[in-house]
N, C-alpha and C. Protein backbone atom coordinates (compact mmCIF):
# COMPACT_ATOMS: atom_id res chain seq x y z
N UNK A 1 4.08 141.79 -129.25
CA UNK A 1 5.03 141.12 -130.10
C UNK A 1 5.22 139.66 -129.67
N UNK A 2 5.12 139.50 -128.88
CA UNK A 2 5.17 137.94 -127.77
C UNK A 2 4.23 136.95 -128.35
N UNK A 3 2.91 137.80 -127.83
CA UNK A 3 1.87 136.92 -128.52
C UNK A 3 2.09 136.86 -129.72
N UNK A 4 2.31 137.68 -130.70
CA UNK A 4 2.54 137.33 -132.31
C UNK A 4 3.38 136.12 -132.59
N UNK A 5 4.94 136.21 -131.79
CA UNK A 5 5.97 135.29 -132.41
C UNK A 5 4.72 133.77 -131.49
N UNK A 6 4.62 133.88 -130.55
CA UNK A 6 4.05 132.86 -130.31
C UNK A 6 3.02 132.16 -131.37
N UNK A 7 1.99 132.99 -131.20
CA UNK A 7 0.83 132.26 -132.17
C UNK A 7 1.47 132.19 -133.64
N UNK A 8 2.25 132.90 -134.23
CA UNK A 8 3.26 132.29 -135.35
C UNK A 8 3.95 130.87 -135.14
N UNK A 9 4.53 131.17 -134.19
CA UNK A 9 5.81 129.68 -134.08
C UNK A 9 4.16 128.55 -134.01
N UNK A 10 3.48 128.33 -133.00
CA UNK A 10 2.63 127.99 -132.72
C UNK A 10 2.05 127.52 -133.59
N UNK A 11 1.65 127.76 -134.68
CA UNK A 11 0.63 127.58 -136.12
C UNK A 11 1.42 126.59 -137.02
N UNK A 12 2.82 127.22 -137.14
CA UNK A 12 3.89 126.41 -137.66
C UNK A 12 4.76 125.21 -136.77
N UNK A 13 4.63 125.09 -136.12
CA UNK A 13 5.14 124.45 -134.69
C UNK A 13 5.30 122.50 -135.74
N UNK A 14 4.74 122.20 -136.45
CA UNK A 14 5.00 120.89 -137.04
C UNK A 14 5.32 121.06 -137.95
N UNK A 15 5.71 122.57 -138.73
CA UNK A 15 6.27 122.50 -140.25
C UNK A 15 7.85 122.65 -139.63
N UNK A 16 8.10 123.31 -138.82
CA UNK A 16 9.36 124.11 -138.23
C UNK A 16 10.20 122.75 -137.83
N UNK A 17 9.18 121.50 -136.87
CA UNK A 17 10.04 120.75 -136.22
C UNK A 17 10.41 119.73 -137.09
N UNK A 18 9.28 119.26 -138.22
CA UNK A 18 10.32 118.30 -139.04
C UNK A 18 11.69 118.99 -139.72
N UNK A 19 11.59 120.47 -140.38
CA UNK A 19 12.61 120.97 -140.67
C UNK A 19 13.92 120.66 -139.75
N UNK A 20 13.33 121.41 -138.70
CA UNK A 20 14.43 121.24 -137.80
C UNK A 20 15.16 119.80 -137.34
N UNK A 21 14.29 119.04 -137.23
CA UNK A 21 15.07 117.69 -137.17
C UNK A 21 15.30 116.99 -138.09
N UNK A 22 15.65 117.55 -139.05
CA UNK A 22 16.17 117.08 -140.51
C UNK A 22 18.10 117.72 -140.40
N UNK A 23 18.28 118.48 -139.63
CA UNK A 23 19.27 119.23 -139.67
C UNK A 23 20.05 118.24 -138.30
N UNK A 24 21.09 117.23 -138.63
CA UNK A 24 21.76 116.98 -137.54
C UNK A 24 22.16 117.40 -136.28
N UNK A 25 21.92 117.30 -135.08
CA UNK A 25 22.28 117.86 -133.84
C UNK A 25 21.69 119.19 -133.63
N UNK A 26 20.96 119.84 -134.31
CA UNK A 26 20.25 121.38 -134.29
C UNK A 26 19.41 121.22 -132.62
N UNK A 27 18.38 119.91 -132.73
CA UNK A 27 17.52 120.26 -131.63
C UNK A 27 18.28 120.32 -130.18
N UNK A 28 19.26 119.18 -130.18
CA UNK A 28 20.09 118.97 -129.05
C UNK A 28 20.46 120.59 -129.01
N UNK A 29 21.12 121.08 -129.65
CA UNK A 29 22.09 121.85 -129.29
C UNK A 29 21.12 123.04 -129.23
N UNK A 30 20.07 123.27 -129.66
CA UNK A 30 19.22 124.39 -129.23
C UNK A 30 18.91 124.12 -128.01
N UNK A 31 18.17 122.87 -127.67
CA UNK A 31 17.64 122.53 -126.28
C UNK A 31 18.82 122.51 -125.00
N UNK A 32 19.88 122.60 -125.10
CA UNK A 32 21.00 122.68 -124.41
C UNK A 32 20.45 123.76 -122.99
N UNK A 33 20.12 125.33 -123.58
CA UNK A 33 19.71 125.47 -122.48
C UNK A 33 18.87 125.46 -121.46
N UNK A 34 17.51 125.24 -122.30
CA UNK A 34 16.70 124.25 -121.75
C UNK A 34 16.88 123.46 -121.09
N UNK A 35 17.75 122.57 -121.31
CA UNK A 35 17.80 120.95 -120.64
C UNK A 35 18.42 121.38 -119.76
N UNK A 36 20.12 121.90 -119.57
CA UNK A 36 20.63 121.78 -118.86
C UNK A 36 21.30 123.14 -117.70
N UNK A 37 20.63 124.45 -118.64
CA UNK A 37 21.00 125.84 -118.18
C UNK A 37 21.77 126.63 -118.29
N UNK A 38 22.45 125.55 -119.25
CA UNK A 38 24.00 126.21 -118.99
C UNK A 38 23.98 127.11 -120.66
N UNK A 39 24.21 128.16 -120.07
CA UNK A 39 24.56 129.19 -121.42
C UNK A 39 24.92 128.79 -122.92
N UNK A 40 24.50 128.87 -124.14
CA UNK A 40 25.30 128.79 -125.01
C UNK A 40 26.84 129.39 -125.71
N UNK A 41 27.25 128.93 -125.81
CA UNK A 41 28.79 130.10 -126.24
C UNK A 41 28.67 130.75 -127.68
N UNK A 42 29.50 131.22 -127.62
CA UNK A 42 29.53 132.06 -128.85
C UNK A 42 29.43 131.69 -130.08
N UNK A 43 30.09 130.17 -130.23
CA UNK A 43 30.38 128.92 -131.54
C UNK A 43 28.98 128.29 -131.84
N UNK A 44 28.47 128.06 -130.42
CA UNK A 44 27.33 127.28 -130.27
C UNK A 44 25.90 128.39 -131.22
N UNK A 45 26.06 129.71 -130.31
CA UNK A 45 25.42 130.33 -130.86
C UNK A 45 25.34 130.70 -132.81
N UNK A 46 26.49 130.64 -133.11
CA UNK A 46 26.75 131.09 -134.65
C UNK A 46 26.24 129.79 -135.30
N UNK A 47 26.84 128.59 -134.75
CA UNK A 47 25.99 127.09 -135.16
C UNK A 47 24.18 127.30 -135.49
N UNK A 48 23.73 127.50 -134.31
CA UNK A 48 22.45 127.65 -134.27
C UNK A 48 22.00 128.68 -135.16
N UNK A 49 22.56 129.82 -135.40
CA UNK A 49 21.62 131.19 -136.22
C UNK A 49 22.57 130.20 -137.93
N UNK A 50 23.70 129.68 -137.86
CA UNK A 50 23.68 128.87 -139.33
C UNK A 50 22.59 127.77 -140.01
N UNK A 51 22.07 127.47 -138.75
CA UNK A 51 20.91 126.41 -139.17
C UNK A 51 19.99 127.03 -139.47
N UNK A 52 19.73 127.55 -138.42
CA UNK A 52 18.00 128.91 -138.62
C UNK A 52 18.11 129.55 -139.90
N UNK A 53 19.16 130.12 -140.61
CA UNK A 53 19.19 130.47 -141.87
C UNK A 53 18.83 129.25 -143.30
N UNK A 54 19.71 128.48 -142.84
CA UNK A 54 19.03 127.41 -143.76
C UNK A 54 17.91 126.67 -144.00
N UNK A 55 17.10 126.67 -142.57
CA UNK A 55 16.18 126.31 -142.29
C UNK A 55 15.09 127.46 -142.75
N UNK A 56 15.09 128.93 -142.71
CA UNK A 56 13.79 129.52 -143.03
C UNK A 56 14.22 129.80 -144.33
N UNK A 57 15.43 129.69 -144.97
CA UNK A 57 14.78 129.17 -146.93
C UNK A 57 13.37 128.84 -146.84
N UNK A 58 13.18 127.86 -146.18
CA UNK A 58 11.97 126.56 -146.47
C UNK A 58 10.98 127.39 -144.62
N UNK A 59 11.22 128.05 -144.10
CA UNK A 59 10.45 128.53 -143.16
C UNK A 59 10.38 129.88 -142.92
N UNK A 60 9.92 131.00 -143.53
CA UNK A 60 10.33 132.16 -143.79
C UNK A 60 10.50 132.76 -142.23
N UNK A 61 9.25 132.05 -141.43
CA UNK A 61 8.90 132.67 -139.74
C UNK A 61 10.26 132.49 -138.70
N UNK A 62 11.17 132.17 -139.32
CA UNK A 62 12.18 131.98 -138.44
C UNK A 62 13.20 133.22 -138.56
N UNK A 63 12.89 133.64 -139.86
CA UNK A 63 13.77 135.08 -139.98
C UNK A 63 14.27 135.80 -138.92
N UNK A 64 12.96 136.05 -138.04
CA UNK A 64 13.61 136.99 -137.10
C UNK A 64 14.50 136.75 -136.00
N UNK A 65 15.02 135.71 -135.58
CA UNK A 65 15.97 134.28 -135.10
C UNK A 65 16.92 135.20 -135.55
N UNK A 66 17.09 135.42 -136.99
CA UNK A 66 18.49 136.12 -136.99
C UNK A 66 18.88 137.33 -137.19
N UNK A 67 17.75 138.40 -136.85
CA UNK A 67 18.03 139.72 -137.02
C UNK A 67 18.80 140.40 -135.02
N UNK A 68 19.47 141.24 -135.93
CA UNK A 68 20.41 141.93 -134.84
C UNK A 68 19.09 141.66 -133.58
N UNK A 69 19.34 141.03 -132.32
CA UNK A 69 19.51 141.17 -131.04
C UNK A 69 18.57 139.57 -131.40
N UNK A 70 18.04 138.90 -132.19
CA UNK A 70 17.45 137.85 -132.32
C UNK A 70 17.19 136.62 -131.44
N UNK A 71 19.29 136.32 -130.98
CA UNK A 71 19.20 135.14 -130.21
C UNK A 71 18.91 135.32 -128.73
N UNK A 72 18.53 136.55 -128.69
CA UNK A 72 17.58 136.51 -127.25
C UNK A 72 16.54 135.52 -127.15
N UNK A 73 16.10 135.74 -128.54
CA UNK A 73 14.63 135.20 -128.65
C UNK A 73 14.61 133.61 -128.74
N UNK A 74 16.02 133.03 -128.92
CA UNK A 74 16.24 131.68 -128.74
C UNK A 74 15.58 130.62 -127.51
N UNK A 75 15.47 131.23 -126.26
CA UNK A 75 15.04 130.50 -125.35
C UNK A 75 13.70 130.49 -125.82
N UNK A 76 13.39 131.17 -126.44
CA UNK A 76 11.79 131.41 -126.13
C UNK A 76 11.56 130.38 -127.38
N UNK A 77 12.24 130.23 -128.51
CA UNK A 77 11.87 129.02 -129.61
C UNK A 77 11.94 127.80 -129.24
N UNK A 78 13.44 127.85 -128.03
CA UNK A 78 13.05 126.40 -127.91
C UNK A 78 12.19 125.71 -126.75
N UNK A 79 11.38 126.83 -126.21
CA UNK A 79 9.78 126.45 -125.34
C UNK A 79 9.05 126.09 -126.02
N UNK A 80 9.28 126.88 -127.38
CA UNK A 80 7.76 125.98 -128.18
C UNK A 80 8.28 125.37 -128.81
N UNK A 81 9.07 124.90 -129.33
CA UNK A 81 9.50 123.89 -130.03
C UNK A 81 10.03 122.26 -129.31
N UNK A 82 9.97 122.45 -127.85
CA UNK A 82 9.71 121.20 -127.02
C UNK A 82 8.79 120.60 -127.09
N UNK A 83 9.17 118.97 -127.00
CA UNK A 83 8.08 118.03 -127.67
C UNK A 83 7.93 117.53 -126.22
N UNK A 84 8.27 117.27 -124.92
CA UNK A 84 8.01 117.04 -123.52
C UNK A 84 6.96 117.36 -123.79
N UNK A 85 6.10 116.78 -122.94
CA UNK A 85 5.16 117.48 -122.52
C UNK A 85 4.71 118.06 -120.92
N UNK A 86 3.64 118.92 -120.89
CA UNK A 86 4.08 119.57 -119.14
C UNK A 86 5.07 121.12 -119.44
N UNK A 87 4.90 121.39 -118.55
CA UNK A 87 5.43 122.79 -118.46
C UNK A 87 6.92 122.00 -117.73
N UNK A 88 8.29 123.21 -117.70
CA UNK A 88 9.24 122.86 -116.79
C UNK A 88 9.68 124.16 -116.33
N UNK A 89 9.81 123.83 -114.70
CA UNK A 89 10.38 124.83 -113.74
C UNK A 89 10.97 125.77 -114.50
């Protein structure tokens, strides 16, 4: 299943990110724990699965972002959806 969402996000990886950075403050606030480690909260989280909904109108592959246990899978979107380049610790 890993490899799937991967080579999915992956394929789409430049349709997903202009979407996504069309949506004010979405990347910041996804990359939050990325950048800085620190957990998302509960507000933060409902923010983020509100965008992801609006966003897979127009990206269907994001669906699963918001099915029951989904925002697990959040860290893992915003690895591929980092434009850094290089791996990070």
């Amino acid at each position: 299943m890993k490899k799937y969402l991967k080579r999915l996000l992956a394929a789409n990886k430049q349709f997903i990110l202009r979407e996504a950075l069309e949506v004010k403050g979405f990347m910041q606030l996804l990359m939050k724990h990325r950048n800085t480690g620190d957990k998302w909260t509960t507000d933060e989280k409902k923010r983020i699965k509100t965008h992801l909904k609006n966003i897979s109108k127009v990206v269907p592959a994001l669906i699963i972002f918001l099915l029951p246990g989904g925002s697990l899978l959040l860290p893992f979107l915003a690895e591929v959806l980092d434009r850094r380049t290089g791996n990070r610790a």
